[in-house]
Protein backbone atom coordinates (compact mmCIF):
# COMPACT_ATOMS: atom_id res chain seq x y z
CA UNK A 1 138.59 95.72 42.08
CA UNK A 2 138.98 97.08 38.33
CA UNK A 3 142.32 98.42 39.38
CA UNK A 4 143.87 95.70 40.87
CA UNK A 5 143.26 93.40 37.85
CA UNK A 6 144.44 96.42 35.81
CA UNK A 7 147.64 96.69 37.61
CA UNK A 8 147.90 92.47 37.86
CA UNK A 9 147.35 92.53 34.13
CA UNK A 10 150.41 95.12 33.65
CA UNK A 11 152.40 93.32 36.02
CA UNK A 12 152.10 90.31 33.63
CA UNK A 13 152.99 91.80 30.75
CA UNK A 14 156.10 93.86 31.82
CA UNK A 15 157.49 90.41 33.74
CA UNK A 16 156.97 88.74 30.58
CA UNK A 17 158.93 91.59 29.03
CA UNK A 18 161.74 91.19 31.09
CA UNK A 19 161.58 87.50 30.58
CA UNK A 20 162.04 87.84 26.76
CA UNK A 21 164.71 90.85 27.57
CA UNK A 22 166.62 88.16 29.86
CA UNK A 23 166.42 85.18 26.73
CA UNK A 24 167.52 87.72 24.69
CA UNK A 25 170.41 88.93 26.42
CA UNK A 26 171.98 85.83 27.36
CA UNK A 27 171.19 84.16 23.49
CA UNK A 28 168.56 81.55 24.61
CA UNK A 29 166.23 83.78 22.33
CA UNK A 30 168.46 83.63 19.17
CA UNK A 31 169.51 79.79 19.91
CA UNK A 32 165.75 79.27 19.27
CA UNK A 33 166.00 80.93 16.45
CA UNK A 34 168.28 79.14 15.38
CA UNK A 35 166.74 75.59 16.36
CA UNK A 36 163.54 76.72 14.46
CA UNK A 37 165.30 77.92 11.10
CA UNK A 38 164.64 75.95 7.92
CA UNK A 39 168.37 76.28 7.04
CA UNK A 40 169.89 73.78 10.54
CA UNK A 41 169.40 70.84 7.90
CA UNK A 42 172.77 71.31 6.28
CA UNK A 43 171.06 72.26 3.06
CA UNK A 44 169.62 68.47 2.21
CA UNK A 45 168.99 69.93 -1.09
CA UNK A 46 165.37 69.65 -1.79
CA UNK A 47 163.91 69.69 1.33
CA UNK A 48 165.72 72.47 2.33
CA UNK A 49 163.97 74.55 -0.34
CA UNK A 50 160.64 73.45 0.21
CA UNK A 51 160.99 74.28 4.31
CA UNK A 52 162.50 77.68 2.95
């Protein structure tokens, strides 16, 4: 029993792996990035620095 949730634990991590590996390769990882930066406001002076 302890090694099948052992190996179903280390299943889930290296398929999450690949999942990242797969956003990363194809840029839905960096367009994230992207989405999530401080700096997509056009620099709206103020604001912008206070987000930085």
């Amino acid at each position: 029993m302890e090694y099948a949730l052992t190996i179903m634990a280390l299943m889930a991590i290296v398929g999450a792996l690949a999942l990242l590996w797969r956003a990363g390769e194809d840029g839905t990882l960096s367009a994230l990035v992207e989405q999530a930066a401080s700096h997509g406001f056009e620099g709206t002076g103020i604001l912008d620095i206070i987000l930085y």
